[in-house]
C-alpha atoms as a PDB file:
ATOM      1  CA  UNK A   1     107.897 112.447  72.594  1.00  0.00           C
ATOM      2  CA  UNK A   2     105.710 115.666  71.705  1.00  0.00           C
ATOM      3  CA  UNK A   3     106.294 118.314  74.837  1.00  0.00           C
ATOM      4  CA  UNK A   4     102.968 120.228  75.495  1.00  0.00           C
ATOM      5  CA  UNK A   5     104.544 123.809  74.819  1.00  0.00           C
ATOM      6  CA  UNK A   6     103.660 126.700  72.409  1.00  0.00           C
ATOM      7  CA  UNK A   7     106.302 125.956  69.596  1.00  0.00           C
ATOM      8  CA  UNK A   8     105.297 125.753  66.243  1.00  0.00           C
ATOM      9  CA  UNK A   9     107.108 122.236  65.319  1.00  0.00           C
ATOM     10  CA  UNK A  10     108.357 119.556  67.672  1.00  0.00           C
ATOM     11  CA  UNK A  11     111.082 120.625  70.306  1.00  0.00           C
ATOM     12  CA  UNK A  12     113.180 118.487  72.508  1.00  0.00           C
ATOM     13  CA  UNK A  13     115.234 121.395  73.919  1.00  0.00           C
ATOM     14  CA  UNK A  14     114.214 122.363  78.021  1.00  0.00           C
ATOM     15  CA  UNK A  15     115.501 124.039  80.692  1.00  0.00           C
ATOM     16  CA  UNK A  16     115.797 123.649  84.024  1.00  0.00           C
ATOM     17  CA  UNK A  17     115.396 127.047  86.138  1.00  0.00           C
ATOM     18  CA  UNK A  18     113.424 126.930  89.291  1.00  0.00           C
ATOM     19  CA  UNK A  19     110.764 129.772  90.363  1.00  0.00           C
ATOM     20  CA  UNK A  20     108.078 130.461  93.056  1.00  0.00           C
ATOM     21  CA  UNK A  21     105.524 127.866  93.059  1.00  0.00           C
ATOM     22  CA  UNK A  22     105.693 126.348  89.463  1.00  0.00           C
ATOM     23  CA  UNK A  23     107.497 123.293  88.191  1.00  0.00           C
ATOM     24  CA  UNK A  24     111.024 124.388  86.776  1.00  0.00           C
ATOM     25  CA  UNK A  25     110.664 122.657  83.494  1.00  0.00           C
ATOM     26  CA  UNK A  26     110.536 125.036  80.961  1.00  0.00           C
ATOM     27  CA  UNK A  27     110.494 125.110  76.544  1.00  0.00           C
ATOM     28  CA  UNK A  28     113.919 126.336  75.993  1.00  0.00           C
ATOM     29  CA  UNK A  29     112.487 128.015  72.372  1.00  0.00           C
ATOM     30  CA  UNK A  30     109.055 129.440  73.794  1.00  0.00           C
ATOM     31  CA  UNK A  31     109.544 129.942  77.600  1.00  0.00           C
ATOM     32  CA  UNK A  32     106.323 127.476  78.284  1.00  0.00           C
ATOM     33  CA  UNK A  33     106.546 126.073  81.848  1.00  0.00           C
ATOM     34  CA  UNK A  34     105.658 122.310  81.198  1.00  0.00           C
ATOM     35  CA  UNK A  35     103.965 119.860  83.795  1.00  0.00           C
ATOM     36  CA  UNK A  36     106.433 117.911  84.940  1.00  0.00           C
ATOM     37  CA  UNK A  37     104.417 115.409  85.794  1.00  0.00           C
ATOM     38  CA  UNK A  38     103.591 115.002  81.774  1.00  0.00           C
ATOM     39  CA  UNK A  39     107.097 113.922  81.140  1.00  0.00           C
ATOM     40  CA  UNK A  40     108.686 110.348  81.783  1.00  0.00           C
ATOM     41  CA  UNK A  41     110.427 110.747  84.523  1.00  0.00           C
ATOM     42  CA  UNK A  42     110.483 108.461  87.600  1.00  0.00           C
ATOM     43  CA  UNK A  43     109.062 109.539  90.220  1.00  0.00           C
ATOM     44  CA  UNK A  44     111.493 109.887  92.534  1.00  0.00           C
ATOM     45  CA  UNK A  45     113.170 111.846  90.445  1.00  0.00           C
ATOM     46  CA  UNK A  46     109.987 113.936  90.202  1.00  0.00           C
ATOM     47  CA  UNK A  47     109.889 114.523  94.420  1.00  0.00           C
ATOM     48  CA  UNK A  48     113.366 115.407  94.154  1.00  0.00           C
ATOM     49  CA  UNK A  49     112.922 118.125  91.618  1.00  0.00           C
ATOM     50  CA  UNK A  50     109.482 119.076  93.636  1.00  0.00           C
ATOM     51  CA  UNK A  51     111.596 119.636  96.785  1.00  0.00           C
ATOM     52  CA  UNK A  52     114.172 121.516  95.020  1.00  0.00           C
ATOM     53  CA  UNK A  53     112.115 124.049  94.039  1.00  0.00           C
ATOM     54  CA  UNK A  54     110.395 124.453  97.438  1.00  0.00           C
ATOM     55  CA  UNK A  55     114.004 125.379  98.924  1.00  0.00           C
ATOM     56  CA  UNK A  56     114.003 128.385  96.286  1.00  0.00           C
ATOM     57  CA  UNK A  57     114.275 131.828  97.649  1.00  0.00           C
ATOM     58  CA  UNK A  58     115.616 130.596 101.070  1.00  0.00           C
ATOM     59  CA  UNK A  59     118.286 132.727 100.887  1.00  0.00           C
ATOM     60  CA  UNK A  60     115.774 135.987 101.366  1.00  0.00           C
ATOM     61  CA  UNK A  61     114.576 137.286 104.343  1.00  0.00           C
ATOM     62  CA  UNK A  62     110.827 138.095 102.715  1.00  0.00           C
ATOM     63  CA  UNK A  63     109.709 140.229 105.307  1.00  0.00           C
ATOM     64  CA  UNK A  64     112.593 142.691 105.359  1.00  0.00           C
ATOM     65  CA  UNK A  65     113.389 141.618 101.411  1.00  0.00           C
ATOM     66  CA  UNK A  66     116.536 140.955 101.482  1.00  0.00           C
ATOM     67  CA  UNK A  67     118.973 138.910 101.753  1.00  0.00           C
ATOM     68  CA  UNK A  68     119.509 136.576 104.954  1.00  0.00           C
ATOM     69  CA  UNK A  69     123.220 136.224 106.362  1.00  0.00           C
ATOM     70  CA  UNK A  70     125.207 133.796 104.073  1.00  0.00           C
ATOM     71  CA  UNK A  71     122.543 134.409 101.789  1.00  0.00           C
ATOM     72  CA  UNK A  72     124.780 133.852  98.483  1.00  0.00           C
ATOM     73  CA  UNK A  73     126.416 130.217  99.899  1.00  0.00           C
ATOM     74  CA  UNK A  74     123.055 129.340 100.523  1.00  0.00           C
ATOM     75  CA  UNK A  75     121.732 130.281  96.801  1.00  0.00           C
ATOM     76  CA  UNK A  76     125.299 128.598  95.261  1.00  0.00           C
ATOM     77  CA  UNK A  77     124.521 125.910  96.986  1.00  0.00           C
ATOM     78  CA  UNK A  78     121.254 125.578  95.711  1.00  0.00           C
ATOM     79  CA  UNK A  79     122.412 126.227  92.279  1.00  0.00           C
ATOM     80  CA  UNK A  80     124.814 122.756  92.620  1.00  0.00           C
ATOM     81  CA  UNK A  81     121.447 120.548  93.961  1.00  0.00           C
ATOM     82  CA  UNK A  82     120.040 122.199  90.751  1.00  0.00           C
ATOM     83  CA  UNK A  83     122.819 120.848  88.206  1.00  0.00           C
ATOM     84  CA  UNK A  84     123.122 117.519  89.983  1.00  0.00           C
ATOM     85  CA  UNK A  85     119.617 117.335  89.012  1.00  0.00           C
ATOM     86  CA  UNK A  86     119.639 118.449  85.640  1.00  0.00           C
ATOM     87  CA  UNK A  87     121.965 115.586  85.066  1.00  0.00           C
ATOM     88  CA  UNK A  88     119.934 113.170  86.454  1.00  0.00           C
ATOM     89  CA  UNK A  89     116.704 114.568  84.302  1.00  0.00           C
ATOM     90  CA  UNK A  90     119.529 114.010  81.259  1.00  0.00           C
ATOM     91  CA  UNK A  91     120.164 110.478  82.141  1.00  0.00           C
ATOM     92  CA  UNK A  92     116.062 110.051  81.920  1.00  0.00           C
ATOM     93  CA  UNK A  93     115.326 112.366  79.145  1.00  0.00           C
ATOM     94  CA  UNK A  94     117.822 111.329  77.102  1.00  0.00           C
ATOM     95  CA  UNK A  95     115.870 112.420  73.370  1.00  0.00           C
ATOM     96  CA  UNK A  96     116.040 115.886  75.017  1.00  0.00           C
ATOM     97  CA  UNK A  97     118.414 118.364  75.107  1.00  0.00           C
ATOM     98  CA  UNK A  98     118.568 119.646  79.087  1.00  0.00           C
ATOM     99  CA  UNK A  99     119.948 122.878  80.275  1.00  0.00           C
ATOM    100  CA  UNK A 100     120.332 124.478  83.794  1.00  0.00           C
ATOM    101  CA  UNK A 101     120.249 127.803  84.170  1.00  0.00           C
ATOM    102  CA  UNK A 102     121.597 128.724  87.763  1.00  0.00           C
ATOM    103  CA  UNK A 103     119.465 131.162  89.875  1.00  0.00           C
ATOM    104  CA  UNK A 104     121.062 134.844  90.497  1.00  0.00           C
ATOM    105  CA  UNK A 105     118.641 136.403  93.114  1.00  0.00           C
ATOM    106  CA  UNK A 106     121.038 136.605  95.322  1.00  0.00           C
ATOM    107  CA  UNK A 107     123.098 138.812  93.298  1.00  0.00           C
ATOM    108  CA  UNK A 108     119.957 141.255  92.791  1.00  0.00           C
ATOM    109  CA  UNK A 109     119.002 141.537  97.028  1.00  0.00           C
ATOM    110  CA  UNK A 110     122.584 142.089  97.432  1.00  0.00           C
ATOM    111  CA  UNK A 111     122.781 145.455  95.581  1.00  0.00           C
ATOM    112  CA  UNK A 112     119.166 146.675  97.195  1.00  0.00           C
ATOM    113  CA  UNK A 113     119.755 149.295  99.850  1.00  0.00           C
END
């Protein structure tokens, strides 16, 4: 299976990294956020990953910008949800090569003053 990215020949190598109101599916060689609706997964799968990234940036208080109290448990814990389900899009991908990469916001509000 072809993904619809930018890359000059065929990839098979994505990453998962979620971000403010776009799937988290990404080309891991061009940085092309993909649809994920255009891949095979099921779509269950697809909800949970659609959830997932409507939890991001929980951890920030947006009015004040910063971070809430327990801010960075919140954020770690949303960083496991996000490699329990990077190995479930593994088990359904399996021709592709998935990656997680963990968000780190929390580390940024937390050395704004």
């Amino acid at each position: 299976m072809k993904i619809n990215c930018n890359c000059q020949e065929n990839t098979n190598e994505i990453v998962i990294e979620a971000d403010y109101g776009i799937d988290p599916i990404w080309c891991k060689n061009c940085g092309t956020n993909l649809d994920i609706d255009e891949l095979p997964l099921t779509q269950s799968l697809k909800r949970e990953v659609e959830q997932w990234v409507v939890d991001y940036g929980n951890w920030i208080d947006w009015e004040t910008d910063k971070l809430i109290v327990n801010g960075e448990q919140l954020e770690k814990k949303y960083n496991e949800i996000g490699k329990k389900l990077t190995k479930k899009v593994k088990e359904e991908l399996k021709e592709f090569s998935v990656v997680y990469k963990p968000s780190d916001t929390a580390g940024l509000y937390k050395n704004i003053k």
